[in-house]
N, C-alpha and C. Protein backbone atom coordinates (compact mmCIF):
# COMPACT_ATOMS: atom_id res chain seq x y z
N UNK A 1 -42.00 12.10 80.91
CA UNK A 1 -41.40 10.92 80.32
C UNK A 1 -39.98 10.80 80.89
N UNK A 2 -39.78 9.71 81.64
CA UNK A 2 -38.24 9.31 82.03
C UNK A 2 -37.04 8.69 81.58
N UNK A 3 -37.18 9.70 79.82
CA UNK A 3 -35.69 9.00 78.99
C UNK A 3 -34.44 10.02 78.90
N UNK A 4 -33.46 9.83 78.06
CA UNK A 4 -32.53 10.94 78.16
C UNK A 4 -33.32 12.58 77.31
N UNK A 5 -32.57 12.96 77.27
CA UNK A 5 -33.10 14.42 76.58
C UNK A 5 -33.34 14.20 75.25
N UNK A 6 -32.54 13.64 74.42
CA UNK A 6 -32.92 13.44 73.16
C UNK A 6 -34.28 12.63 72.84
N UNK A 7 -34.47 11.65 73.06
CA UNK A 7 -35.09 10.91 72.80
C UNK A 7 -36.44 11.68 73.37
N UNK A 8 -36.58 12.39 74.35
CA UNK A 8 -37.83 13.27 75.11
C UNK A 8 -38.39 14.09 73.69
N UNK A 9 -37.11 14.95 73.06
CA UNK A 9 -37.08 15.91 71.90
C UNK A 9 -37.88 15.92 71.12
N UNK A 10 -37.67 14.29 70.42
CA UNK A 10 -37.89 13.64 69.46
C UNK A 10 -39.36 13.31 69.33
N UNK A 11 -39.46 12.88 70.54
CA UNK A 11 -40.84 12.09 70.75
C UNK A 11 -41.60 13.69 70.71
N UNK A 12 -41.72 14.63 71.31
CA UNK A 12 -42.14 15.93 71.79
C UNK A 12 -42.40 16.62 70.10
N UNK A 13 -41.74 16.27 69.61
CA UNK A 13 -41.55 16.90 67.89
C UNK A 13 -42.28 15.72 67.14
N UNK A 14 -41.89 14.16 67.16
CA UNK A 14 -43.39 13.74 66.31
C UNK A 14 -44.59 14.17 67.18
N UNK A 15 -44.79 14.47 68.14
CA UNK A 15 -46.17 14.66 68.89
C UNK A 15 -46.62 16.03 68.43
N UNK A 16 -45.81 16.51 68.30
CA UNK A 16 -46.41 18.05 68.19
C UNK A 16 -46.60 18.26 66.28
N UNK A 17 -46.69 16.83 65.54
CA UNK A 17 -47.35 17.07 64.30
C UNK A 17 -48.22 16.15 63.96
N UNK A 18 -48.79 15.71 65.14
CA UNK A 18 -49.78 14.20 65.19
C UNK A 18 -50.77 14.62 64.09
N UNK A 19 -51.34 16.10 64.36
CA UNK A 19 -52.51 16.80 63.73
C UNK A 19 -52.24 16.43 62.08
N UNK A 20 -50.96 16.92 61.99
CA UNK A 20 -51.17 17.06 60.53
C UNK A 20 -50.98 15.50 59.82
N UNK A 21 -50.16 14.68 60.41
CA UNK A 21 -49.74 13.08 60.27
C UNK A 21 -51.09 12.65 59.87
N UNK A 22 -51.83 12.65 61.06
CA UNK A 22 -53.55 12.30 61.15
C UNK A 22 -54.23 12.76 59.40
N UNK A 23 -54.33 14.10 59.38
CA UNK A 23 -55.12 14.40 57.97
C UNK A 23 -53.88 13.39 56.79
N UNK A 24 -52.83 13.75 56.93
CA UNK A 24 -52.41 13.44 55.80
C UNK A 24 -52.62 11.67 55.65
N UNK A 25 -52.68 10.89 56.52
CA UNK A 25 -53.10 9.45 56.79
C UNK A 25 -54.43 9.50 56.19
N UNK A 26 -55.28 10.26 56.42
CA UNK A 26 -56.98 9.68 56.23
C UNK A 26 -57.05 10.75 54.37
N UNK A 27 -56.23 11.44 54.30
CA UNK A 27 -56.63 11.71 53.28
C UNK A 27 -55.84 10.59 51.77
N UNK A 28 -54.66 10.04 52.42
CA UNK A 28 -54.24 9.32 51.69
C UNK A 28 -55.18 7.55 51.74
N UNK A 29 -55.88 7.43 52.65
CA UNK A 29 -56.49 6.36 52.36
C UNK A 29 -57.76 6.64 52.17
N UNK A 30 -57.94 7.89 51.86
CA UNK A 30 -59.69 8.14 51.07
C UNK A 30 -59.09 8.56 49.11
N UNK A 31 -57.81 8.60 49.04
CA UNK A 31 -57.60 8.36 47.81
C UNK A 31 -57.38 7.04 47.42
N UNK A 32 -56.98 6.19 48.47
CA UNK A 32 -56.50 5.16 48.25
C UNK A 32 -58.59 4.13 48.03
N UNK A 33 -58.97 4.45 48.68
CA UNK A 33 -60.14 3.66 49.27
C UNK A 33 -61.53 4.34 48.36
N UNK A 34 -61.10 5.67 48.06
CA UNK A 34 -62.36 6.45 47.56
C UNK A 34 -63.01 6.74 48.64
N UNK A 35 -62.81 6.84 49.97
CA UNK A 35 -63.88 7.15 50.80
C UNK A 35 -63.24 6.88 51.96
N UNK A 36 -63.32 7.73 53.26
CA UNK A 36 -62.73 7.87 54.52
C UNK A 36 -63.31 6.52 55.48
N UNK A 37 -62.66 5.78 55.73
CA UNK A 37 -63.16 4.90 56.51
C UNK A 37 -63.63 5.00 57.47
N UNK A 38 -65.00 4.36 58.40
CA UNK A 38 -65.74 5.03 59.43
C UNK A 38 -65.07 5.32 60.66
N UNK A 39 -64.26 4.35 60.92
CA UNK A 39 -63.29 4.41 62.19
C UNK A 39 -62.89 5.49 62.35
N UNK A 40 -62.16 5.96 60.91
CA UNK A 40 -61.14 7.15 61.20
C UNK A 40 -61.94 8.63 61.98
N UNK A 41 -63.22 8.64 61.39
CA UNK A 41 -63.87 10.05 61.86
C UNK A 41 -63.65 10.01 63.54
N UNK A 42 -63.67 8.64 63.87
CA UNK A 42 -63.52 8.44 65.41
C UNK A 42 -62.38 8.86 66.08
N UNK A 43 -61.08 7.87 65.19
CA UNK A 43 -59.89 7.56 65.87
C UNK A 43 -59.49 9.26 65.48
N UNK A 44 -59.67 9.74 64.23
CA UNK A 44 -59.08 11.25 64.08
C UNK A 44 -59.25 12.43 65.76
N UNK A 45 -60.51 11.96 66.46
CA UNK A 45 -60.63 12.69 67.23
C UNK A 45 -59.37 12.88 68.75
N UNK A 46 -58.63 11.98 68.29
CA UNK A 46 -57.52 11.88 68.95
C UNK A 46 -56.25 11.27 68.29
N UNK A 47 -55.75 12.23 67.98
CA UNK A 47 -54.55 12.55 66.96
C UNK A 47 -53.53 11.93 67.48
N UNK A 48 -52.95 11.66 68.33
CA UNK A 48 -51.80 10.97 69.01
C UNK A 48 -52.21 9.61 68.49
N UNK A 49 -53.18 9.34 69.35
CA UNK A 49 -53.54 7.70 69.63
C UNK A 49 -53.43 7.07 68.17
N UNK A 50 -54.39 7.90 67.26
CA UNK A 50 -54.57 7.81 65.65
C UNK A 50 -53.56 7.00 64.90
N UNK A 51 -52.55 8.42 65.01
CA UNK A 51 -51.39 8.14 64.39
C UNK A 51 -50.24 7.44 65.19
N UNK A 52 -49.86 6.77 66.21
CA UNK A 52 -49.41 6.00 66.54
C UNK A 52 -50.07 4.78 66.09
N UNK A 53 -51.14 3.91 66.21
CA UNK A 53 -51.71 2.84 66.04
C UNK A 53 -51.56 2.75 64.60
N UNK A 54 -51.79 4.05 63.68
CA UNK A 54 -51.51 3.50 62.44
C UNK A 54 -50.30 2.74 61.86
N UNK A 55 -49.62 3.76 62.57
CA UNK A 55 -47.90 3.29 62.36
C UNK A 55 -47.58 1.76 62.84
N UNK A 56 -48.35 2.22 64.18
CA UNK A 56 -47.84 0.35 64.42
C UNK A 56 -48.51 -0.97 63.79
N UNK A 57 -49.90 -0.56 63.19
CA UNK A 57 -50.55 -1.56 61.91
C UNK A 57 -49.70 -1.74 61.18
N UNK A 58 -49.26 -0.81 60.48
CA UNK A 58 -48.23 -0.72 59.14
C UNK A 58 -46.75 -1.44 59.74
N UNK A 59 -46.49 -1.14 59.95
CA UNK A 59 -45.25 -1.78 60.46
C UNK A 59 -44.95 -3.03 61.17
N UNK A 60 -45.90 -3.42 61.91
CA UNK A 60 -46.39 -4.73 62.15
C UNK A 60 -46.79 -5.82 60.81
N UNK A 61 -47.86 -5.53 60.41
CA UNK A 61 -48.15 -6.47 59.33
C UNK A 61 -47.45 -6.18 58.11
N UNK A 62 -46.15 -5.33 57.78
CA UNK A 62 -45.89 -5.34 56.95
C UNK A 62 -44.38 -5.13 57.20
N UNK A 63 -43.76 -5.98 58.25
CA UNK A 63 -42.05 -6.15 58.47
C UNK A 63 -41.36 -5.86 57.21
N UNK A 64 -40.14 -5.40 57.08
CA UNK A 64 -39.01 -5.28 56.68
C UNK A 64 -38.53 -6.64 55.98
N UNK A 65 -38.92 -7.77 57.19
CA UNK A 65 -38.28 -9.12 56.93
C UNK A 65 -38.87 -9.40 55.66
N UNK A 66 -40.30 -8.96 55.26
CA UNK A 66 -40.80 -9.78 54.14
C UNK A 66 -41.30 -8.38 53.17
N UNK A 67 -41.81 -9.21 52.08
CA UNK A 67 -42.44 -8.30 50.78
C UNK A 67 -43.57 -8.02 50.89
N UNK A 68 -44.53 -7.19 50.26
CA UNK A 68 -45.91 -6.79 50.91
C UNK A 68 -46.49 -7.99 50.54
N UNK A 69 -46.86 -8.34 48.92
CA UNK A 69 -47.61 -9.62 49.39
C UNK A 69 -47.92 -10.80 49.93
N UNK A 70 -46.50 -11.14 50.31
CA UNK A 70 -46.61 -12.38 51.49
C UNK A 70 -47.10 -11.77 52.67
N UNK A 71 -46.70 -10.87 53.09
CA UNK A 71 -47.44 -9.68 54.21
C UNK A 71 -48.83 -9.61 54.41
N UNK A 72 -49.83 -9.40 53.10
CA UNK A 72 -51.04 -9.29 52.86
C UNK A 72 -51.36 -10.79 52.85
N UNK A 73 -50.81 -11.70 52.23
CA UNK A 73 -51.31 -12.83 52.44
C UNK A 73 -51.50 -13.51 54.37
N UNK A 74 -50.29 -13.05 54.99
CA UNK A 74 -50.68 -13.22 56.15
C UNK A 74 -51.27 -12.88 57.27
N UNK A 75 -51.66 -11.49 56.74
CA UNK A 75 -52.52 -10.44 57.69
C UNK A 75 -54.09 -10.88 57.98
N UNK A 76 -54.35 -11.24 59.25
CA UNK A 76 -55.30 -12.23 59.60
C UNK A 76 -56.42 -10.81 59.60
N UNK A 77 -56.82 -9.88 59.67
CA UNK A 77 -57.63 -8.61 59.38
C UNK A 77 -57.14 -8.17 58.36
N UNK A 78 -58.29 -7.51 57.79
CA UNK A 78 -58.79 -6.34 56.92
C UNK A 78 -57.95 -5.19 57.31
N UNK A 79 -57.09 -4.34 56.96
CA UNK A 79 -56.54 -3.10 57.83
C UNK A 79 -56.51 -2.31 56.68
N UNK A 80 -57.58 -1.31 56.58
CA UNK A 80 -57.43 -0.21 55.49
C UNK A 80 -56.02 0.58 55.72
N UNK A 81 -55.84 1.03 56.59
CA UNK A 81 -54.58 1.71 57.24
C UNK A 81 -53.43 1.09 56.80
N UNK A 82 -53.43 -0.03 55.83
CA UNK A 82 -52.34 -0.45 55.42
C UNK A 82 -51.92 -0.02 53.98
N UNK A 83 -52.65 0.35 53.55
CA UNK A 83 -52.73 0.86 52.23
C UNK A 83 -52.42 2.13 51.86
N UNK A 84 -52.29 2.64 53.30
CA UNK A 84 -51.74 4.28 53.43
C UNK A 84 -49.86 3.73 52.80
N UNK A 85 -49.66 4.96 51.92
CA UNK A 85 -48.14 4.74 51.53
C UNK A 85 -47.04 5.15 52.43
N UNK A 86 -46.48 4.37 53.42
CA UNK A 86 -45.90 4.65 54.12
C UNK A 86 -44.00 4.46 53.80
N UNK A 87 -43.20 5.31 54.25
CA UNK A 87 -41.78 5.42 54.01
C UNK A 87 -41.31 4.24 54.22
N UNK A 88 -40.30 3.34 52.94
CA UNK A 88 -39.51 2.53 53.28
C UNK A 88 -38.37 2.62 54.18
């Protein structure tokens, strides 16, 4: 990766807890959902990819700029992954 050192660090340290990000994501939306969504058995098989895409669902359809339910009202998909409780 061709950034300064920090930012290499950083990225190198969320990567190196994708694994656990991943369970703790699918286990919070099989409490949330009652049941692991089919995708995830898939997307879990690659822990990076997983948990990046989740993050960027969540954070995408659910900006800063607005409140969740105008958010949900405008979210043109279904995204179980949104329902995961993610840090304000």
């Amino acid at each position: 990766m061709a950034t300064n050192p920090e930012t290499e660090r950083v990225v190198r340290e969320f990567l190196d807890h994708t694994d656990a990000i991943s369970d703790e994501i699918t286990s919070q939306a099989e409490e949330v959902l009652g049941k692991v969504p089919f995708i995830f058995s898939y997307m879990n098989e690659r822990p990076e990819s997983f948990v990046l895409s989740t993050l960027g669902d969540f954070y995408t359809a659910r900006p800063k700029s607005m409140d969740v339910q105008m958010a949900e009202k405008l979210r043109p998909l279904p995204l179980p992954l949104l329902l995961v409780r993610m840090p304000a």
